[in-house]
N, C-alpha and C. Protein backbone atom coordinates (compact mmCIF):
# COMPACT_ATOMS: atom_id res chain seq x y z
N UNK A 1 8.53 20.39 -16.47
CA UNK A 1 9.31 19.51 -17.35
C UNK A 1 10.44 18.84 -16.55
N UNK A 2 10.64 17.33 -16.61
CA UNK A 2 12.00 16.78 -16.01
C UNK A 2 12.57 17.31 -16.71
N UNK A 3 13.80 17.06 -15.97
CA UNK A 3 15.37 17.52 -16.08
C UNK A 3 16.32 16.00 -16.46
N UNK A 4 16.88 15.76 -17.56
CA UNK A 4 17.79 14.85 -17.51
C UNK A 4 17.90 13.86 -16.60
N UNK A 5 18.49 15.00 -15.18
CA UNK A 5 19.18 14.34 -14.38
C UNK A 5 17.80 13.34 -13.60
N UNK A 6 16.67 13.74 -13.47
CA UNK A 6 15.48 13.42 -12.73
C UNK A 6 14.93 12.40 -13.46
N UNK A 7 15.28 12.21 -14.89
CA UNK A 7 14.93 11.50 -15.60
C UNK A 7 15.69 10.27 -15.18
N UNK A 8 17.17 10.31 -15.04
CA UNK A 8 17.89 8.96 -15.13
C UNK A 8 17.33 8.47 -13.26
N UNK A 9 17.43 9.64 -12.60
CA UNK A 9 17.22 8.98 -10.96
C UNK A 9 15.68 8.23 -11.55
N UNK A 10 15.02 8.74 -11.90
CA UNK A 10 13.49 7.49 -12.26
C UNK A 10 14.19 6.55 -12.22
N UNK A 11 15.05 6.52 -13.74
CA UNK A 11 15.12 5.11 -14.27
C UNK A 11 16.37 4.09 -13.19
N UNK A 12 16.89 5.15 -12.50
CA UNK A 12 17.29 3.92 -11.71
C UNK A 12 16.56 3.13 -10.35
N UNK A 13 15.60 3.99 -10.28
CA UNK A 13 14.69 3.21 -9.26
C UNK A 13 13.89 2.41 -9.60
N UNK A 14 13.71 2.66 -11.53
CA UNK A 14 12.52 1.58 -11.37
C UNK A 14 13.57 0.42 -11.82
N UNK A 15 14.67 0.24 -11.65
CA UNK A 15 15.44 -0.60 -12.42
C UNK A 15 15.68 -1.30 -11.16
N UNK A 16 15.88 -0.47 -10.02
CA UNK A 16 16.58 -1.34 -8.64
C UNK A 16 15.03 -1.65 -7.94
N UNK A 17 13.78 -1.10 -8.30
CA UNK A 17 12.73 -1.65 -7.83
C UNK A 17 12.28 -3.25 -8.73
N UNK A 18 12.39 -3.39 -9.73
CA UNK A 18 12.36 -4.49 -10.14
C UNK A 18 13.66 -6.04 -10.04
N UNK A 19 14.82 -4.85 -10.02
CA UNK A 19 16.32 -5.84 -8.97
C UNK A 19 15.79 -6.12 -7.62
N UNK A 20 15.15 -5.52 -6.87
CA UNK A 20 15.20 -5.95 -5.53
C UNK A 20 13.93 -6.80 -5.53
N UNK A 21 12.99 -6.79 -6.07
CA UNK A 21 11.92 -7.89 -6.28
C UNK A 21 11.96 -9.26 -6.84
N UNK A 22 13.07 -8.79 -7.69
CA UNK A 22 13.35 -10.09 -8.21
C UNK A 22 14.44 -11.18 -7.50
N UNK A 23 14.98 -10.59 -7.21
CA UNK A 23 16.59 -10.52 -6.21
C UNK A 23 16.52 -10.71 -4.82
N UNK A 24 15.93 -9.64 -4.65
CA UNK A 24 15.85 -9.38 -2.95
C UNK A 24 17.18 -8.08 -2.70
N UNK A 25 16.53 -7.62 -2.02
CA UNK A 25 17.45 -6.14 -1.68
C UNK A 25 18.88 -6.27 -1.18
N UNK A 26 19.30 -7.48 -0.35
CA UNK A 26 20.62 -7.89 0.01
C UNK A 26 21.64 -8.24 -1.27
N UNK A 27 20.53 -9.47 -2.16
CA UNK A 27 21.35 -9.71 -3.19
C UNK A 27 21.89 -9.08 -4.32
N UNK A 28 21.01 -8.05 -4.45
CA UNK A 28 21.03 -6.63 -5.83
C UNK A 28 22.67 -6.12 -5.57
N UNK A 29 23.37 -5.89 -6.24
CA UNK A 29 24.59 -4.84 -5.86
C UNK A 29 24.11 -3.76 -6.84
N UNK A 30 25.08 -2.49 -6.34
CA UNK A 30 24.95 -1.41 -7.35
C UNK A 30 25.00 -1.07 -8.55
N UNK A 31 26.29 -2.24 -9.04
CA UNK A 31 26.84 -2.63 -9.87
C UNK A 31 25.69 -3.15 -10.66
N UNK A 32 24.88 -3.91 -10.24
CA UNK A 32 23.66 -4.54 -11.42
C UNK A 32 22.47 -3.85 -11.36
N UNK A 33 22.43 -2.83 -10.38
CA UNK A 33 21.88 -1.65 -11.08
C UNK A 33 21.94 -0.47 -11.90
N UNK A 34 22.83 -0.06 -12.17
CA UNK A 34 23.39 0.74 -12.92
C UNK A 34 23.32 0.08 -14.10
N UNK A 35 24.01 -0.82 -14.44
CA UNK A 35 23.78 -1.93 -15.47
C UNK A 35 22.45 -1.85 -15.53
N UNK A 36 21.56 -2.01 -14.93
CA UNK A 36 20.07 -2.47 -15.56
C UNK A 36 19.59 -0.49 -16.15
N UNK A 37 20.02 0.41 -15.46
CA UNK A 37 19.85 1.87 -15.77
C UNK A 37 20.47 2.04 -16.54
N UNK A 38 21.48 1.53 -17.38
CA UNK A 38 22.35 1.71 -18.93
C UNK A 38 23.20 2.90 -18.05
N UNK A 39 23.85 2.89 -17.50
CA UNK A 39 24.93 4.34 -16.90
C UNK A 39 25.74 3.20 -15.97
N UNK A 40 27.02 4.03 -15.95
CA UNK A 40 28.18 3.47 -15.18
C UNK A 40 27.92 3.54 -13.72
N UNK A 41 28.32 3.00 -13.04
CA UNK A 41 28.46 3.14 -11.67
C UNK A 41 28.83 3.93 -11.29
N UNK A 42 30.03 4.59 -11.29
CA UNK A 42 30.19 6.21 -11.17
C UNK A 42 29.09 7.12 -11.30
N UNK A 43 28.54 7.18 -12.53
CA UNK A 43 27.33 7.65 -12.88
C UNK A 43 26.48 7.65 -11.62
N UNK A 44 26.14 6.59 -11.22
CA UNK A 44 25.09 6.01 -10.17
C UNK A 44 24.87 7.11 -9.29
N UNK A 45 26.14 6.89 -8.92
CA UNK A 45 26.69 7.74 -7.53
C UNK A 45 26.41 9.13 -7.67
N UNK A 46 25.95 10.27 -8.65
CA UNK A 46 25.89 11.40 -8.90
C UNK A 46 24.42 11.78 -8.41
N UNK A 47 23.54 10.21 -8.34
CA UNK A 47 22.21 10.30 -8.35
C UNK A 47 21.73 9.63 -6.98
N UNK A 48 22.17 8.65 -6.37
CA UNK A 48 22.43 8.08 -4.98
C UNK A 48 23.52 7.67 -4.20
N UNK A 49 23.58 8.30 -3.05
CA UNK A 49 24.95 7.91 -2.58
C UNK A 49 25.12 6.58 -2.40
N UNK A 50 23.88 5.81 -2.13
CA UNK A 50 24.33 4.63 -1.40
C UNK A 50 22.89 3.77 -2.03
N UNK A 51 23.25 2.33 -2.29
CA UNK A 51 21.75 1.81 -2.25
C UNK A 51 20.54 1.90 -0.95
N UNK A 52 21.09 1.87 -0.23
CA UNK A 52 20.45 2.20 1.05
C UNK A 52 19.63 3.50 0.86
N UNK A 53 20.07 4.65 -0.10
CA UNK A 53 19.51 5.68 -0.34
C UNK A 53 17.99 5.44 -1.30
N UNK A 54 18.80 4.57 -1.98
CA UNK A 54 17.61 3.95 -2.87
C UNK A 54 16.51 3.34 -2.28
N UNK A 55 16.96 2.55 -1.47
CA UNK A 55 15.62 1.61 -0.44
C UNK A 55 14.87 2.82 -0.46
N UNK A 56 15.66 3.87 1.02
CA UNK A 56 14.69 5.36 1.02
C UNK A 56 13.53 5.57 0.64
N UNK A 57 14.31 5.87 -1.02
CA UNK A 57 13.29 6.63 -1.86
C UNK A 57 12.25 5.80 -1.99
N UNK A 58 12.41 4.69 -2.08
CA UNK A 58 11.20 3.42 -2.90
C UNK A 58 10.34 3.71 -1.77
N UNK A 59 10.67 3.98 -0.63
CA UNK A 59 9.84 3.78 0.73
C UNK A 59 9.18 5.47 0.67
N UNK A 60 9.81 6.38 0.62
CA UNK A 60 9.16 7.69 0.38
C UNK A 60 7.85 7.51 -0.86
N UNK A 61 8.38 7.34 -1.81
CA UNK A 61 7.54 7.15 -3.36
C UNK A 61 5.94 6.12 -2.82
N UNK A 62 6.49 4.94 -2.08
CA UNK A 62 5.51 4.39 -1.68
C UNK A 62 4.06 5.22 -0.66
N UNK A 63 4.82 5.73 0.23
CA UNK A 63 4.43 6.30 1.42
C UNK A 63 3.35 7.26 0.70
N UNK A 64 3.89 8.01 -0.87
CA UNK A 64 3.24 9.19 -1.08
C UNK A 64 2.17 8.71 -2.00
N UNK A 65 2.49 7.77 -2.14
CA UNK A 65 1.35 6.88 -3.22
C UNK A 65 0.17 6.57 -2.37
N UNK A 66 0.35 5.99 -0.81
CA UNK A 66 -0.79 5.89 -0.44
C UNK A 66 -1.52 6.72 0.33
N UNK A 67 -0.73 8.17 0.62
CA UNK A 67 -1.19 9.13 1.11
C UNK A 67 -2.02 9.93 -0.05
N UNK A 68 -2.03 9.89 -1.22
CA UNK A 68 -2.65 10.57 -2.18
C UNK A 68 -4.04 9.75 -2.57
N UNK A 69 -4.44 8.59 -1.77
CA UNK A 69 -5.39 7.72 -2.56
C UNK A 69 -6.40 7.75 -1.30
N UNK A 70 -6.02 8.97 -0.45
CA UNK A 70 -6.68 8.93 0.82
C UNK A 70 -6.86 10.06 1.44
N UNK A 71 -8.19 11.17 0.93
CA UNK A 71 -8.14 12.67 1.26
C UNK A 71 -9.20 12.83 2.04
N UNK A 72 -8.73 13.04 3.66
CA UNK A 72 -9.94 12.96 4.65
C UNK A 72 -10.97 14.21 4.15
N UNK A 73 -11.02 15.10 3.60
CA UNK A 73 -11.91 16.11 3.49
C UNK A 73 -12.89 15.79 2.28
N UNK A 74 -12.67 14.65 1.65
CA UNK A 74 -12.92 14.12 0.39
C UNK A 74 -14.49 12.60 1.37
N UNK A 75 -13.21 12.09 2.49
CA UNK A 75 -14.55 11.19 2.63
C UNK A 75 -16.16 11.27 3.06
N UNK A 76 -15.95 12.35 3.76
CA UNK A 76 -17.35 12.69 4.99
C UNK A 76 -18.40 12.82 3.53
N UNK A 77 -17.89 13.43 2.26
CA UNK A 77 -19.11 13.69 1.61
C UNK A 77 -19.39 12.54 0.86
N UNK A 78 -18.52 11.33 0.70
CA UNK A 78 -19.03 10.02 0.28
C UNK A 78 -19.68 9.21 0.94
N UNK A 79 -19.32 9.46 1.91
CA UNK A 79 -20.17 8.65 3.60
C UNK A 79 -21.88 9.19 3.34
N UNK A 80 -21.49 10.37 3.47
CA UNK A 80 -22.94 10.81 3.13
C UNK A 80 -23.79 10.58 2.27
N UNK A 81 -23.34 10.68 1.04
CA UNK A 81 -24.38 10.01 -0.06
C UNK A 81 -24.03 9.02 -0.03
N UNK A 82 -23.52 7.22 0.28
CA UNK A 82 -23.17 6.21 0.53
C UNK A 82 -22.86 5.91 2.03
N UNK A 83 -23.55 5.58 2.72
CA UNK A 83 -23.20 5.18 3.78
C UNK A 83 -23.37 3.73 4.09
N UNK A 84 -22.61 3.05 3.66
CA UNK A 84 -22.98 1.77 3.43
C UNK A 84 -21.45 0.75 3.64
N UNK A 85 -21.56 -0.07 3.08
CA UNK A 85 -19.99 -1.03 2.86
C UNK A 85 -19.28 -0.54 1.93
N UNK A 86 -20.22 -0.56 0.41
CA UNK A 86 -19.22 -0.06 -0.68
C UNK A 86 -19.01 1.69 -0.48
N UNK A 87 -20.13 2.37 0.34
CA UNK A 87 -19.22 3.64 0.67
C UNK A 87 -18.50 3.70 1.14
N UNK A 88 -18.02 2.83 2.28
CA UNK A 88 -16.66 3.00 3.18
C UNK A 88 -15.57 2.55 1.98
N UNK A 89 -15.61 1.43 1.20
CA UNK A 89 -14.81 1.05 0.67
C UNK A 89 -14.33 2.02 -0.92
N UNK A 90 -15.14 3.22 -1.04
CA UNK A 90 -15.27 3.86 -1.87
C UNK A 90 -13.75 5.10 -1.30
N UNK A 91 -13.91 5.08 -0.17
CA UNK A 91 -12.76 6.05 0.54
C UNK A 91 -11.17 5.62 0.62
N UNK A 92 -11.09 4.38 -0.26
CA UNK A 92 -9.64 4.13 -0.22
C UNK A 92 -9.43 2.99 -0.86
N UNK A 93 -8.28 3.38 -1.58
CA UNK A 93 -7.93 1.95 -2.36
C UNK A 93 -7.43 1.10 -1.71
N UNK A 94 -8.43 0.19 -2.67
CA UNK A 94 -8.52 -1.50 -2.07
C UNK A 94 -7.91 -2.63 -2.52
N UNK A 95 -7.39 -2.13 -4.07
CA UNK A 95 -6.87 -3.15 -5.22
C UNK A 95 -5.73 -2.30 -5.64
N UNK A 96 -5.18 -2.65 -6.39
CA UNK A 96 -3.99 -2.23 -7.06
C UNK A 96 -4.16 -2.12 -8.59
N UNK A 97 -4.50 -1.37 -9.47
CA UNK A 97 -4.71 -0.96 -10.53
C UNK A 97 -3.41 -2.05 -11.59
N UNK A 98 -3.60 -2.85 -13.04
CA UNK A 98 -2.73 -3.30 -13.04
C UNK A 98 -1.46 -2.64 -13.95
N UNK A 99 -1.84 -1.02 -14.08
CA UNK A 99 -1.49 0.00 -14.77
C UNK A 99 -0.37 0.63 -13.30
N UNK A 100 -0.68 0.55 -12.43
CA UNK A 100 0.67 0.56 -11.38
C UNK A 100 1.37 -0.21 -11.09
N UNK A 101 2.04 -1.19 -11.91
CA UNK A 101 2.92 -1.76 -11.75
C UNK A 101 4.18 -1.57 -10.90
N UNK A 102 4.41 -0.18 -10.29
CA UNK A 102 5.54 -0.08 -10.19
C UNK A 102 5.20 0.11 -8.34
N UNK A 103 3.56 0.46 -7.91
CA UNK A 103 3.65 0.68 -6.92
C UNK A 103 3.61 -0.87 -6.01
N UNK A 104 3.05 -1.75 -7.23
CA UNK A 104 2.96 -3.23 -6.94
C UNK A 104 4.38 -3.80 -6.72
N UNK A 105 5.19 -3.56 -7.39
CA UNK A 105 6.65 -4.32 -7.01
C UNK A 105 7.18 -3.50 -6.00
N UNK A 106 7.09 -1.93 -5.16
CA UNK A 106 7.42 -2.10 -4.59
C UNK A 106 7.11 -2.54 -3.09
N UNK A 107 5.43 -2.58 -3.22
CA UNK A 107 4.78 -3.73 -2.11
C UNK A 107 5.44 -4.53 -2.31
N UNK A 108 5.46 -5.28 -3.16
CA UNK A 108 6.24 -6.48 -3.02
C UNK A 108 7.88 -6.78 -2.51
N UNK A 109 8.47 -6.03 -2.77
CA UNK A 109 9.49 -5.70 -2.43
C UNK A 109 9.75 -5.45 -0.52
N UNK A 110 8.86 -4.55 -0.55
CA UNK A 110 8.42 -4.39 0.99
C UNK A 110 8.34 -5.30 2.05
N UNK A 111 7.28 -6.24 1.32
CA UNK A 111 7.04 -7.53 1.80
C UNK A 111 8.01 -8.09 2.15
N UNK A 112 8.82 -8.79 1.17
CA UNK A 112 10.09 -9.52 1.22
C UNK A 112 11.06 -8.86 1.77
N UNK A 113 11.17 -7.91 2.12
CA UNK A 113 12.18 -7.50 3.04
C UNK A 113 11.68 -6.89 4.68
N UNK A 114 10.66 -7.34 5.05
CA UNK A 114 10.46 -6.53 5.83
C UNK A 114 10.69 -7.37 7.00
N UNK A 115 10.93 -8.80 6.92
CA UNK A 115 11.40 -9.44 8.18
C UNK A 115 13.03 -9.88 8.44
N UNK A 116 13.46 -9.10 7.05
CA UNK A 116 15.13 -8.65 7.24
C UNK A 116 15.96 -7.90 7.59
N UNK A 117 15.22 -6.78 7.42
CA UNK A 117 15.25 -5.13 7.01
C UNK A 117 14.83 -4.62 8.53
N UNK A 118 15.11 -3.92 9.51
CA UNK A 118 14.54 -3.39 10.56
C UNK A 118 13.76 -2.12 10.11
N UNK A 119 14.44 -1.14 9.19
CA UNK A 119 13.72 0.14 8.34
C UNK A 119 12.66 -0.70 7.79
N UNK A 120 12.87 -1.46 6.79
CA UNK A 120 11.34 -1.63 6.24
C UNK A 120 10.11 -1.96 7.07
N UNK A 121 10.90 -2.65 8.26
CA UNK A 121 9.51 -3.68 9.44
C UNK A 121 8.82 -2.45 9.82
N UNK A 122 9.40 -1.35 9.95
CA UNK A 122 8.83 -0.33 11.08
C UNK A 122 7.96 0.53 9.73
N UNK A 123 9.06 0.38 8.52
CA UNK A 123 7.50 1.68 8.05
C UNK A 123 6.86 0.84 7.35
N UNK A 124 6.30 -0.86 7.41
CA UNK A 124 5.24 -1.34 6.90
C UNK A 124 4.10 -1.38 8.30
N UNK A 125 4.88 -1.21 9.70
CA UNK A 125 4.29 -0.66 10.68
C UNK A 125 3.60 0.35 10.78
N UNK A 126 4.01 1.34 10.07
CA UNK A 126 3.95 2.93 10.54
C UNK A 126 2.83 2.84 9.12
N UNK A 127 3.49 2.77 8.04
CA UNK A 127 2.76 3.32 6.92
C UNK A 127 2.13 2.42 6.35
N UNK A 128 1.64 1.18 6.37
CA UNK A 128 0.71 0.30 5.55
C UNK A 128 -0.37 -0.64 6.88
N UNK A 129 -0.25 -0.93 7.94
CA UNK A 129 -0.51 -1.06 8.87
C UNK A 129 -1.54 0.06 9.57
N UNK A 130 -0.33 0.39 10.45
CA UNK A 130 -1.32 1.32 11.51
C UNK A 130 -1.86 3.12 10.70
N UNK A 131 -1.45 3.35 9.22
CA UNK A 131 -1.60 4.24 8.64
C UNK A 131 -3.51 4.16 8.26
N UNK A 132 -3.68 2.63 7.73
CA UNK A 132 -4.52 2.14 7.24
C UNK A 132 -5.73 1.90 8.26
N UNK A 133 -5.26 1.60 9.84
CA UNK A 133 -6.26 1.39 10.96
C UNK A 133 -6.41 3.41 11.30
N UNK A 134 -5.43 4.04 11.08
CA UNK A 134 -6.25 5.80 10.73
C UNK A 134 -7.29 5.98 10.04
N UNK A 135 -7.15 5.38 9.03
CA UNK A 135 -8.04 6.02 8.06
C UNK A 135 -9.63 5.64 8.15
N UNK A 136 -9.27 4.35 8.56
CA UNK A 136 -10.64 3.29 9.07
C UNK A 136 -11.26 3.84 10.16
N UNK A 137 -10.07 4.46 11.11
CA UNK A 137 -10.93 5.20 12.28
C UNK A 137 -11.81 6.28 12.17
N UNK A 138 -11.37 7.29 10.68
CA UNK A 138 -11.72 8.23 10.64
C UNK A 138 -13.23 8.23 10.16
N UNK A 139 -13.22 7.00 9.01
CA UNK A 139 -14.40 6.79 8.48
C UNK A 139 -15.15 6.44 9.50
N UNK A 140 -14.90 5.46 10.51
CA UNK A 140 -15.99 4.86 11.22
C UNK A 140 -16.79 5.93 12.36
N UNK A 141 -15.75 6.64 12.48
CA UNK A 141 -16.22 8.03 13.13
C UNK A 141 -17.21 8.74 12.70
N UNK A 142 -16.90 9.15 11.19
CA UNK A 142 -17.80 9.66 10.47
C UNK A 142 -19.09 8.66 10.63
N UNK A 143 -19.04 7.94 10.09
CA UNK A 143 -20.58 6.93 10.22
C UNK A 143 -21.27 7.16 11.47
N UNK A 144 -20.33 7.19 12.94
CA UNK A 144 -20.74 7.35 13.77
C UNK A 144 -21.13 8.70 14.02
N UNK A 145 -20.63 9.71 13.53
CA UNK A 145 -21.51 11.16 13.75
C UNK A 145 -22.42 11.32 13.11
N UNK A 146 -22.60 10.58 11.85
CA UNK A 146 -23.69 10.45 10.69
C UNK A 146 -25.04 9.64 11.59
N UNK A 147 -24.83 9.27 12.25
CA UNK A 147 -25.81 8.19 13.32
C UNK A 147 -25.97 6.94 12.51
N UNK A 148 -25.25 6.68 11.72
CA UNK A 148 -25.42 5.41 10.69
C UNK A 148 -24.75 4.22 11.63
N UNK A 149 -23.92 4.62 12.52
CA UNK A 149 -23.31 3.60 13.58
C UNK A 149 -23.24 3.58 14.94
N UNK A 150 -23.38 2.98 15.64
CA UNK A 150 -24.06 3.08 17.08
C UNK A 150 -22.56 3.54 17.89
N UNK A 151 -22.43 4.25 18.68
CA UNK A 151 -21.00 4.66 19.01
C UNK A 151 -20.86 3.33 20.43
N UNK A 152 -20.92 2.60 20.39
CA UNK A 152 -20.96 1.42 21.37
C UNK A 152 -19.71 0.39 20.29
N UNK A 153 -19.61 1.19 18.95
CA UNK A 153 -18.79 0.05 18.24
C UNK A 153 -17.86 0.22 18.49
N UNK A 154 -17.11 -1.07 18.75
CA UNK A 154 -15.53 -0.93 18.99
C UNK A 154 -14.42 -0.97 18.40
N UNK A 155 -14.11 0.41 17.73
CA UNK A 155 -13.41 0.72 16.97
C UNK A 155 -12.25 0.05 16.82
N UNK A 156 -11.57 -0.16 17.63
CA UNK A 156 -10.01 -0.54 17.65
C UNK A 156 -9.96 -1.94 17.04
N UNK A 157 -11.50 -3.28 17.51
CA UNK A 157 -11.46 -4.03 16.75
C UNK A 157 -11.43 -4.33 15.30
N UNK A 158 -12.71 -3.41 15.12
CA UNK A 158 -12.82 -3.54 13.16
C UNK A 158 -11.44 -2.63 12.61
N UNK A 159 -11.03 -1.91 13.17
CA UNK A 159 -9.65 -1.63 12.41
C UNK A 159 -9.07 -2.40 12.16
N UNK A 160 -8.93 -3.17 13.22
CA UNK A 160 -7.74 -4.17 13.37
C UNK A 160 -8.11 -5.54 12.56
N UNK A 161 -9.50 -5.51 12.76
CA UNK A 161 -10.14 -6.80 11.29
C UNK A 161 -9.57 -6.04 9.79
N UNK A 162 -9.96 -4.81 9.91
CA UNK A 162 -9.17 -4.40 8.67
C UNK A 162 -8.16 -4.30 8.43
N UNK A 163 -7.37 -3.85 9.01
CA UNK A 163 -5.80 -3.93 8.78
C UNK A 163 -5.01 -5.45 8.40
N UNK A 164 -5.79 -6.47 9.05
CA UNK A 164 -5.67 -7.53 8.88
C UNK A 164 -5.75 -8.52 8.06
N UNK A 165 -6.92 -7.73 6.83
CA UNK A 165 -7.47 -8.73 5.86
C UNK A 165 -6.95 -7.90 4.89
N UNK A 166 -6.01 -6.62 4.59
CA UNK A 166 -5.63 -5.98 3.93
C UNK A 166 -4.18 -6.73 3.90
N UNK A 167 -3.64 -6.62 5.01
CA UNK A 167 -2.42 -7.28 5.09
C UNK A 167 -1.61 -8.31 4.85
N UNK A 168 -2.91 -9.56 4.82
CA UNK A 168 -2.94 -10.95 4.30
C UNK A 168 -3.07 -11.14 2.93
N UNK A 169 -3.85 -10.14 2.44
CA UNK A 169 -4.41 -10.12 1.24
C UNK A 169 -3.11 -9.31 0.48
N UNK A 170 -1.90 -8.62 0.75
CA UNK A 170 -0.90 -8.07 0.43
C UNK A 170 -0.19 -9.21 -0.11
N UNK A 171 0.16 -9.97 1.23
CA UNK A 171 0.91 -10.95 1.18
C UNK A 171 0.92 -11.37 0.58
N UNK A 172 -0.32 -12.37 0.07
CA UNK A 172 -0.79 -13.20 -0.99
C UNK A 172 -0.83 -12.38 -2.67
N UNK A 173 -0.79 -11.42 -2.65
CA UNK A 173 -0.78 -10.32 -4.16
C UNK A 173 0.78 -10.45 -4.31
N UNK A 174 1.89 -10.12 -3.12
CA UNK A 174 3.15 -10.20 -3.66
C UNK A 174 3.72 -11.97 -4.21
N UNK A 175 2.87 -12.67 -3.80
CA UNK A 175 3.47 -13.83 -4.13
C UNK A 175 2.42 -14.95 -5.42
N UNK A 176 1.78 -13.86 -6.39
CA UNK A 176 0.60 -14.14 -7.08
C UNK A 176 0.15 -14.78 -6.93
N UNK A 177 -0.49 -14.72 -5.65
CA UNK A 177 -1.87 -15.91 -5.79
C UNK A 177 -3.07 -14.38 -5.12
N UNK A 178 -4.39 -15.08 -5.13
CA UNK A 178 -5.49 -14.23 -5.18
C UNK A 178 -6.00 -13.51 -6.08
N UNK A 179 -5.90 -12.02 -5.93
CA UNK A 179 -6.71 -11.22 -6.48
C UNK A 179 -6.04 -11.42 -7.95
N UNK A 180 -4.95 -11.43 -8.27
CA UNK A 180 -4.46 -11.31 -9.95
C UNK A 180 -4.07 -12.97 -10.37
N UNK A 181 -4.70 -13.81 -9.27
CA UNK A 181 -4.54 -14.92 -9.62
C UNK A 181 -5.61 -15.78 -11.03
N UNK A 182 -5.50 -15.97 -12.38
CA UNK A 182 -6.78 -16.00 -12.93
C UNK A 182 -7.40 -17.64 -12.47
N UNK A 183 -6.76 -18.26 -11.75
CA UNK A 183 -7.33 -19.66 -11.38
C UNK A 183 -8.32 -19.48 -10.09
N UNK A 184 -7.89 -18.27 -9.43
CA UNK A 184 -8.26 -18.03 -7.88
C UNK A 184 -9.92 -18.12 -7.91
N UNK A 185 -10.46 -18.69 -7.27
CA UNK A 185 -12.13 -18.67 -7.18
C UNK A 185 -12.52 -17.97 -5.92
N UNK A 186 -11.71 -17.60 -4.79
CA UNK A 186 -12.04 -17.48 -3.77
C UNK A 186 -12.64 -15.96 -3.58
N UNK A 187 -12.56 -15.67 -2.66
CA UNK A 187 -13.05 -13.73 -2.53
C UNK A 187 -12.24 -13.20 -2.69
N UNK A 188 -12.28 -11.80 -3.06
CA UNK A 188 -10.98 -11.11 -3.23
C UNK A 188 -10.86 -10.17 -2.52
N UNK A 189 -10.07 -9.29 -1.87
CA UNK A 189 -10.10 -8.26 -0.51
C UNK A 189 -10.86 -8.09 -0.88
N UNK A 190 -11.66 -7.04 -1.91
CA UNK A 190 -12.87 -6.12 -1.55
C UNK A 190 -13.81 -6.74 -1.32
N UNK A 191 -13.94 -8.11 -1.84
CA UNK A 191 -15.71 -8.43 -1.28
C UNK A 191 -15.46 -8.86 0.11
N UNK A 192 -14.30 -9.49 0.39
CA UNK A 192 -13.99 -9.65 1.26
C UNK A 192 -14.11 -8.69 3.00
N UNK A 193 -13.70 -7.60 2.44
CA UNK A 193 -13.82 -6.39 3.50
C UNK A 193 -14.91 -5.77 3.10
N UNK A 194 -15.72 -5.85 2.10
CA UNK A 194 -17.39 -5.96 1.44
C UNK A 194 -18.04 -6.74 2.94
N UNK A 195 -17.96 -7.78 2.62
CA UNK A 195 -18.73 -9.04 3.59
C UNK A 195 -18.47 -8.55 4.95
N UNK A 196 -17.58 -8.09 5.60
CA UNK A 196 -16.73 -7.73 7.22
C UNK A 196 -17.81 -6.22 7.52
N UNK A 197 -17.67 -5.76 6.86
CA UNK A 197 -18.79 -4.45 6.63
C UNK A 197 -20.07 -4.49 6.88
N UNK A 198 -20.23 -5.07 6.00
CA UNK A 198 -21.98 -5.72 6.29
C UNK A 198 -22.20 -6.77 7.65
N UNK A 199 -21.29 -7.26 7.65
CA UNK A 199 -21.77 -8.02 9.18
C UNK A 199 -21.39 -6.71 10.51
N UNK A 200 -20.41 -5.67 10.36
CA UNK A 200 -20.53 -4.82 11.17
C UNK A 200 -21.64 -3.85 11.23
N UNK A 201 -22.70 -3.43 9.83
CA UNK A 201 -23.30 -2.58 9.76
C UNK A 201 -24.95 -3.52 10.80
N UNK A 202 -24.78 -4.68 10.41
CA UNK A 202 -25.95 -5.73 10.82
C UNK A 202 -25.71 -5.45 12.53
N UNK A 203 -24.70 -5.40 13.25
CA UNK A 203 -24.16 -5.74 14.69
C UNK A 203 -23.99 -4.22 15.29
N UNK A 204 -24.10 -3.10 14.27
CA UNK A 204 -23.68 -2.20 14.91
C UNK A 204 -24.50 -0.97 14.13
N UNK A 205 -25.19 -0.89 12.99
CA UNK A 205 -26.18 -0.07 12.55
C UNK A 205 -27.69 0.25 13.15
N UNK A 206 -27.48 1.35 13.33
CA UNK A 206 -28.70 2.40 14.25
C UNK A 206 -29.95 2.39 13.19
């Protein structure tokens, strides 16, 4: 069961996660977060020392969101009965549910600060980036012990095609166009990294 106090720290993150998206993280003061959390500023302070504390958390909360949507002991047995494109793509989320709203603003958030922010540049480095060329390695490994992939493939590239079309495709989600775009006709990451798959399985399947 929350506690009160765990209750109001929620509500002020999702209050300064939607201030800093809307705003931008420089422009937000504390002051108009607290205000948006219905509690005094004083108040605030009982729950974060500093907004900077707040960034933090949004960046922890994030971090654990995409570590939970990604359980290596979970993939080898999807590989196996799917060894294909949509099995690889079966091992990790690809879209953003539109029932997570909250993990979406703070991608977005991310985004927009991350060529301001030196903390944010490094953990969209660390954790949405090169977190994401892990996971790709792990799968492609697997395929490759599965003999479904010729070990001549060069891993470091298709990561890096992936990391890439994930990344672009971010970009474009924080600033609505694409995938939640309803005018958009074009591909959307998954068929997208669908299609990248299949031309690797064609170039590199045993």
């Amino acid at each position: 069961m929350k506690t009160k106090k765990n209750s109001t720290k929620q509500l002020i993150m999702l209050a300064a996660i939607e201030l800093f998206a809307k705003k931008g993280y420089r422009e937000t003061s504390v002051r108009e977060i607290a205000a948006a959390s219905n509690i005094t500023e004083a108040s605030m302070y009982n729950h974060f020392s500093s907004k900077n504390e707040i960034l933090s958390n949004i960046l922890d909360d994030y971090a654990k969101f995409g570590d939970a949507n990604f359980v290596e002991s979970e993939h080898m047995a999807k590989l196996q009965a799917n060894p294909t494109p949509e099995g690889i793509l079966s091992c990790m989320t690809i879209v953003f549910l539109q029932s997570e709203k909250r993990h979406l603003l703070e991608l977005f958030v991310l985004l927009q600060e991350q060529h301001r922010n030196p903390v944010v540049n490094a953990f969209i480095r660390e954790n949405v980036i090169l977190s994401a060329e892990i996971r790709v390695r792990l799968i492609l490994q697997t395929l490759i012990d599965l003999k479904h992939l010729s070990p001549d493939l060069d891993m470091d590239y298709w990561c890096k095609i992936h990391s890439s079309v994930v990344y672009a495709f971010a970009n474009r989600t924080a600033l609505g166009l694409g995938d939640y775009d309803p005018e958009y006709e074009g591909h959307t990451m998954r068929q997208l990294l669908c299609i990248t798959y299949e031309i690797m399985f064609r170039l590199h399947g045993t």
